[in-house]
Protein backbone atom coordinates (compact mmCIF):
# COMPACT_ATOMS: atom_id res chain seq x y z
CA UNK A 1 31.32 -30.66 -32.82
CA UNK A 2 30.89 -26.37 -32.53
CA UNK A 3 29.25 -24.52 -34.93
CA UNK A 4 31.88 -22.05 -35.08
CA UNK A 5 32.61 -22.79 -38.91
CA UNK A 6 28.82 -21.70 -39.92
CA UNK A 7 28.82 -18.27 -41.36
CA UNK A 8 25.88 -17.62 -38.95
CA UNK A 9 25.23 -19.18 -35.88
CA UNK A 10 23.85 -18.55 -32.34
CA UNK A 11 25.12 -16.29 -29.53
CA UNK A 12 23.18 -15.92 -26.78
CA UNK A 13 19.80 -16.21 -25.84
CA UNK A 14 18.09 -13.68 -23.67
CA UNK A 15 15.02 -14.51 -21.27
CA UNK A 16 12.55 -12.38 -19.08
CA UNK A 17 11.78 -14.23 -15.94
CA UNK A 18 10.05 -13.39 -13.04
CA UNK A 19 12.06 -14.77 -10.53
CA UNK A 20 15.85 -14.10 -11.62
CA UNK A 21 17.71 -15.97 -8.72
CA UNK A 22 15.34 -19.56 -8.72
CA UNK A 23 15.95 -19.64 -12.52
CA UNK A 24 19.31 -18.79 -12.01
CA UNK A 25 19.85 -21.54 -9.87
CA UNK A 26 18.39 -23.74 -12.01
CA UNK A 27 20.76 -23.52 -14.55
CA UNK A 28 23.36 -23.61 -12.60
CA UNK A 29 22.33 -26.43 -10.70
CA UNK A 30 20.61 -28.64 -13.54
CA UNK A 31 22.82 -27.40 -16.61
CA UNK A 32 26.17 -26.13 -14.77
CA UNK A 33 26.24 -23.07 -16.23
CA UNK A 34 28.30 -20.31 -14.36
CA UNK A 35 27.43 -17.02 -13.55
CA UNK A 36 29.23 -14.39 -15.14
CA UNK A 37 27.87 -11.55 -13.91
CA UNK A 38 25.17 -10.13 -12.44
CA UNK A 39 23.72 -6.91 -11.09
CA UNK A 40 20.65 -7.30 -9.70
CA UNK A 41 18.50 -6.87 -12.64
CA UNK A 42 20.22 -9.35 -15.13
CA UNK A 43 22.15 -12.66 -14.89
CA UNK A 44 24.79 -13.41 -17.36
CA UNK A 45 25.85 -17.19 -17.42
CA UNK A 46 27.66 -19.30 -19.84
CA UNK A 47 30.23 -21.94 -20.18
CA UNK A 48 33.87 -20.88 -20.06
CA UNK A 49 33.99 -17.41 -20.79
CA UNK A 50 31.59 -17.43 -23.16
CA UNK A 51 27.89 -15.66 -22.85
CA UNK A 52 25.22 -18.56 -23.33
CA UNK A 53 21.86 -16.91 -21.76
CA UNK A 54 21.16 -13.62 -20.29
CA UNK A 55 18.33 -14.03 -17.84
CA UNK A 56 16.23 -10.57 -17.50
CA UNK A 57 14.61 -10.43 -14.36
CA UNK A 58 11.15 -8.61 -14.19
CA UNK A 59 8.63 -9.48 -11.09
CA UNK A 60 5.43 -8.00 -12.90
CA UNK A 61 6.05 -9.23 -16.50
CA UNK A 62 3.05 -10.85 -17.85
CA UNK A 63 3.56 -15.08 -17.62
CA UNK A 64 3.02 -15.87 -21.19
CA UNK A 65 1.18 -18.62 -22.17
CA UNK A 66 2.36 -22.04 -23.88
CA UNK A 67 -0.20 -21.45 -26.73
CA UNK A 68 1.77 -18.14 -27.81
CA UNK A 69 4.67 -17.59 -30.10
CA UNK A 70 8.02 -17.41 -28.72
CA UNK A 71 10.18 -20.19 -27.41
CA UNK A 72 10.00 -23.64 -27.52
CA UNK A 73 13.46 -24.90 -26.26
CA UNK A 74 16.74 -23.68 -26.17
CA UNK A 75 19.23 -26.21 -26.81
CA UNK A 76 22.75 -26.50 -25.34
CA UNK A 77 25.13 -28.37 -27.45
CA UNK A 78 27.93 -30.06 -25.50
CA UNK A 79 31.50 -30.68 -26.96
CA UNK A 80 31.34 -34.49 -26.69
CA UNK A 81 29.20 -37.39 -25.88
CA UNK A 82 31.49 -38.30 -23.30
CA UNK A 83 30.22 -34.79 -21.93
CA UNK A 84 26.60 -35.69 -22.49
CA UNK A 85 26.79 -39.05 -20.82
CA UNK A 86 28.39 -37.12 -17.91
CA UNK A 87 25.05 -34.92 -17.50
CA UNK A 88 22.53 -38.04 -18.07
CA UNK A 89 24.39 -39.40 -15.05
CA UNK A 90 24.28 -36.29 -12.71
CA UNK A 91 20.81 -35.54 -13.81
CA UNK A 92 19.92 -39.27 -12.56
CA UNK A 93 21.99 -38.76 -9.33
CA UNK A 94 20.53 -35.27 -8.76
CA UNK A 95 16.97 -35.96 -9.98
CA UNK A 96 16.54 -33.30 -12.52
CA UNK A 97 13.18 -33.44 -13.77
CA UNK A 98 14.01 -34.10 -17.62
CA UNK A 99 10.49 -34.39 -20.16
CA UNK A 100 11.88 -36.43 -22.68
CA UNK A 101 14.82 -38.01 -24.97
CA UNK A 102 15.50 -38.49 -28.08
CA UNK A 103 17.87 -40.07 -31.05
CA UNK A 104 17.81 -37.22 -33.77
CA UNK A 105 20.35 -39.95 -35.97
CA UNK A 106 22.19 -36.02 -36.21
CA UNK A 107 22.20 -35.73 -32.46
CA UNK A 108 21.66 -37.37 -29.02
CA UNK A 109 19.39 -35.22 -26.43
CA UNK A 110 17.56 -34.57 -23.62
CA UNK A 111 14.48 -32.39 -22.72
CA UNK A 112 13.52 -30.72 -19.29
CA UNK A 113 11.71 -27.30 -19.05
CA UNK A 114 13.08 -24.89 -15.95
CA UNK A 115 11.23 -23.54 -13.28
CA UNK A 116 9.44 -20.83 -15.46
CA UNK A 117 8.38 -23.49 -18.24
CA UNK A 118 10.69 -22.10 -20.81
CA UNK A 119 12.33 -25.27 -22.87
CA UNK A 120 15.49 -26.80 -22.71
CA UNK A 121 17.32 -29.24 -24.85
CA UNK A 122 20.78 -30.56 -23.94
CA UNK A 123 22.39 -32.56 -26.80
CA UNK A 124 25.56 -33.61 -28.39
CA UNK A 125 26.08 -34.30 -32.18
CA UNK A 126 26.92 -37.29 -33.59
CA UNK A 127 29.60 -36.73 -36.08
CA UNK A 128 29.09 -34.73 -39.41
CA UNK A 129 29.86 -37.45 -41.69
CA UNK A 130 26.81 -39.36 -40.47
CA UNK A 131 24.53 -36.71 -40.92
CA UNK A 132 23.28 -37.54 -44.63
CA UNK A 133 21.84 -40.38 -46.40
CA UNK A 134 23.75 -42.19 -49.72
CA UNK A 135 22.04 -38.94 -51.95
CA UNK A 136 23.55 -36.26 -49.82
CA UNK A 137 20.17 -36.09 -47.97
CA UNK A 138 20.29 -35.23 -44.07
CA UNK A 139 18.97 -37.80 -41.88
CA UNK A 140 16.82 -36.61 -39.10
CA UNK A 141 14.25 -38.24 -37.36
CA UNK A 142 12.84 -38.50 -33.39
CA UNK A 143 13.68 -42.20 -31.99
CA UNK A 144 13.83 -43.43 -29.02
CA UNK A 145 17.38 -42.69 -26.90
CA UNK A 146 19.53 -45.68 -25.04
CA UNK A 147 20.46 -43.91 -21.97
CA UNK A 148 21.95 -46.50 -20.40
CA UNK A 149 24.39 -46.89 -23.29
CA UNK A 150 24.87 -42.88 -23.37
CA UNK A 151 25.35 -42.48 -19.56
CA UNK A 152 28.47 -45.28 -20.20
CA UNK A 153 30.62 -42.98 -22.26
CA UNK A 154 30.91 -40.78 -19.72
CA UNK A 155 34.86 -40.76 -18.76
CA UNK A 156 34.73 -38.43 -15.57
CA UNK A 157 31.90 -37.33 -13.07
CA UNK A 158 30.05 -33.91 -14.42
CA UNK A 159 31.90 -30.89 -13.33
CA UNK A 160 29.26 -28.31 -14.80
CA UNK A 161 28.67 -27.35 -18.55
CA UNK A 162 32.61 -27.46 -20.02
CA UNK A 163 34.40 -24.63 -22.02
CA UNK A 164 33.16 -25.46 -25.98
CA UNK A 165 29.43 -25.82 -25.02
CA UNK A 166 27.85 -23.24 -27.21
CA UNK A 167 24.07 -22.74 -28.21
CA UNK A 168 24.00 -25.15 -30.90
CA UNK A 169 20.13 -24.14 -32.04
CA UNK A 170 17.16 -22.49 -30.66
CA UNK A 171 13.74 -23.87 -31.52
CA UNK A 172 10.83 -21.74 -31.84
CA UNK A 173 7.21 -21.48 -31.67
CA UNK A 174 5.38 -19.74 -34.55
CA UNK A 175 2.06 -19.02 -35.73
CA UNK A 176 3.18 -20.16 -39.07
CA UNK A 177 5.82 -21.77 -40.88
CA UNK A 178 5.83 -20.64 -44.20
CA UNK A 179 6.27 -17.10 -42.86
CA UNK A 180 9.10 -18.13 -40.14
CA UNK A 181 10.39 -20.11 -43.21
CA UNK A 182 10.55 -16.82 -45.26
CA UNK A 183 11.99 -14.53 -42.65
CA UNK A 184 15.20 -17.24 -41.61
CA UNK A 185 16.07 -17.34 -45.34
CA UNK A 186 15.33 -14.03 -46.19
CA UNK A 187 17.15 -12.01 -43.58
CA UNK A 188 19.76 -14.72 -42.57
CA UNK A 189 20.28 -16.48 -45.44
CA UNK A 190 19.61 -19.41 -43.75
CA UNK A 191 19.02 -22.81 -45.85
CA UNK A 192 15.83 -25.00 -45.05
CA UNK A 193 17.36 -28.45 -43.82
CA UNK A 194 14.38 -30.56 -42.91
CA UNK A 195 11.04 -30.63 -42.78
CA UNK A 196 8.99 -32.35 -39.89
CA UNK A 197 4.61 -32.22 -39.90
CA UNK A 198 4.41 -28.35 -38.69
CA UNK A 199 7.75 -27.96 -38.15
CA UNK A 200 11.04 -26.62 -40.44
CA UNK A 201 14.70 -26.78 -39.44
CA UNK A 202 17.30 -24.09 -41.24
CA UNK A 203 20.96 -23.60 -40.95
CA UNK A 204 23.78 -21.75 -42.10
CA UNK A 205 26.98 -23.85 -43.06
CA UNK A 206 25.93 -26.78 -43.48
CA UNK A 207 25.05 -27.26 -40.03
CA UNK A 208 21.73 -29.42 -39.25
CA UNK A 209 19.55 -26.66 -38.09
CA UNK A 210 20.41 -23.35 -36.03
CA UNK A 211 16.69 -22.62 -35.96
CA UNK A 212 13.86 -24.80 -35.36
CA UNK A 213 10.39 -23.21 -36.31
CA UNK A 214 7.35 -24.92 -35.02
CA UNK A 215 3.16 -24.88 -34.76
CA UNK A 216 2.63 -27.45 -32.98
CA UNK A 217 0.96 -25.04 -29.64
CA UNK A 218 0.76 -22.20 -31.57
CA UNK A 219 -0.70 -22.54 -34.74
CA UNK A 220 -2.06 -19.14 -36.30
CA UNK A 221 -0.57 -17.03 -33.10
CA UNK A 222 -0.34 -13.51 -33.69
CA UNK A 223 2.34 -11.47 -33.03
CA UNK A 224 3.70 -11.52 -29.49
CA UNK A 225 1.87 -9.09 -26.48
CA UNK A 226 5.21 -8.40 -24.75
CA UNK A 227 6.70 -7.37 -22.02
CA UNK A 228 6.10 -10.96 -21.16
CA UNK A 229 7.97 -14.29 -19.58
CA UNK A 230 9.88 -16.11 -22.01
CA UNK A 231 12.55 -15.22 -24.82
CA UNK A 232 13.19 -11.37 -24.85
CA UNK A 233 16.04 -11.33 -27.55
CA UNK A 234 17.89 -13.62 -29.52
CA UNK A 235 21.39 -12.75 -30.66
CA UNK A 236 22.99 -14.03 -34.36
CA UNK A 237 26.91 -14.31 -34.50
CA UNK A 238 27.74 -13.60 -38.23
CA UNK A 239 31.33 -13.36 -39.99
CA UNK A 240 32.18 -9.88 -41.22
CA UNK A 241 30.94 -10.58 -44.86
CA UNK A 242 27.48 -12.35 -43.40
CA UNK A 243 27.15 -9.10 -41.20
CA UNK A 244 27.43 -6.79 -44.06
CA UNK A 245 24.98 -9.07 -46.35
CA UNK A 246 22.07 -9.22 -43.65
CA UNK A 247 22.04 -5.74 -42.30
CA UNK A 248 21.72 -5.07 -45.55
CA UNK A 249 18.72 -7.17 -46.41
CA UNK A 250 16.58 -6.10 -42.70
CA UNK A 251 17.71 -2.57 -42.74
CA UNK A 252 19.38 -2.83 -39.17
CA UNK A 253 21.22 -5.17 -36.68
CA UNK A 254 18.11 -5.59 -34.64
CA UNK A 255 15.27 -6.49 -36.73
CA UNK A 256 12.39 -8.53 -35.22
CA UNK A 257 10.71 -11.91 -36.58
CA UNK A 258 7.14 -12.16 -37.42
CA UNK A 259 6.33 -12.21 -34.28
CA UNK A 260 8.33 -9.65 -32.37
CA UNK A 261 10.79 -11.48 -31.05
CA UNK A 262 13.82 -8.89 -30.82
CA UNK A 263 16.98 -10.70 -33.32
CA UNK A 264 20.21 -8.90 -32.17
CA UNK A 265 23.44 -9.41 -34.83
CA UNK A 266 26.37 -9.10 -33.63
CA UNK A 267 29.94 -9.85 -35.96
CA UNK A 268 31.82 -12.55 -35.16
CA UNK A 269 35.85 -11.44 -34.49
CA UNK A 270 37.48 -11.95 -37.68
């Protein structure tokens, strides 16, 4: 169910909030992460040990608008459906305010937004060898989700996010595709999975997508007027050999997309 085996895959992502501790909160409250540290300035929270999002906290940041490009969810993959079901019944209990659900056929997830309107998905995959049609081809598609029949394989009340929840994908907006298409393949190496009306999905691995690239509120945006709300950085996890080959190919370990949005690589422990 990780992503671990995928040459490249997500670390953490990094957002600029205005109000660190009620976003904090949020996640800890709505998603169960914990916090790992914190001094004032930035919250570090995750599942386990492991760093999932890095909240930067800046009062007079510029709220960005919907219509810009940046982020359009980040999406926390749990280790089970048992796990999933867990959260669809404490965010019923606890009333979190979720936007929407869906039945990727890859994937089972939820959508909510928190308090600073930056997207959240919270999903678990179904298993790999369901993934692809009778010619190899991967099945995705957006149907509707049977909750009730999710919420019954829970096995045990939610006890916050569990150790194995990673950052499965991030989903972003873009001003256009072909050019987010060309930058995830180029630098990363990333393969183009699917392709949705104004939307791609690419992966490394195999995987169904680690990157979601979308125009669907930001269609022809220009590059990014930052400091601003939203996703400040977004960190890569590469093997040794992947590290070598895309440093390479952008000339650093922090090159930017189209946009501006800050890519941090970082080499996976061998």
């Amino acid at each position: 169910m990780s992503t671990a085996s995928a040459p490249v895959e997500i670390g953490r992502v990094a957002l600029t909030v205005n109000d660190i501790e009620a976003v904090a909160r949020f996640y800890e409250t709505a998603l169960g992460l914990r916090r790992l540290s914190s001094d004032g300035s930035a919250v570090l929270m995750g599942a386990g040990d492991r760093v999932l999002l890095e909240l930067r906290g800046d009062r007079a940041a510029r709220r960005a608008s919907p219509r810009e490009a940046g982020l359009f969810h980040t999406a926390f993959l749990l280790p089970s459906r048992a796990a999933l079901g867990a959260w669809v019944r404490h965010a019923a209990e606890t009333r979190v305010p979720v936007q929407g659900a869906s039945d990727h056929l890859v994937s089972e997830a939820i959508y909510l937004a928190d308090p600073e309107g930056n997207g959240i998905e919270i999903y678990a995959d179904r298993p790999r060898l369901a993934w692809h049609d009778a010619d190899g081809r991967l099945k995705m598609a957006t149907e509707p989700l049977d909750l009730p029949d999710l919420a019954g394989a829970a096995i045990a009340p939610w006890a916050g996010a569990p150790e194995g929840t990673v950052v499965g994908h991030v989903h972003l907006q873009v001003g256009r595709v072909d050019a987010a298409e060309e930058f995830w393949t180029g630098m990363a190496g990333m393969q183009v999975m699917a392709h949705y009306p104004g939307a791609a999905f690419l992966s490394s691995g195999g995987y169904h997508h680690h990157i979601g690239a979308n125009i669907w509120n930001s269609r022809n945006a220009g590059p990014r007027d930052l400091p601003a709300t939203g996703l400040a950085e977004l960190e890569l996890l590469a093997t040794p050999e992947e590290y070598a080959a895309i440093t390479a190919r952008a000339g650093s370990a922090a090159p930017s997309d189209p946009w501006g949005t800050p890519i941090r690589l970082t080499r996976k422990a061998a």
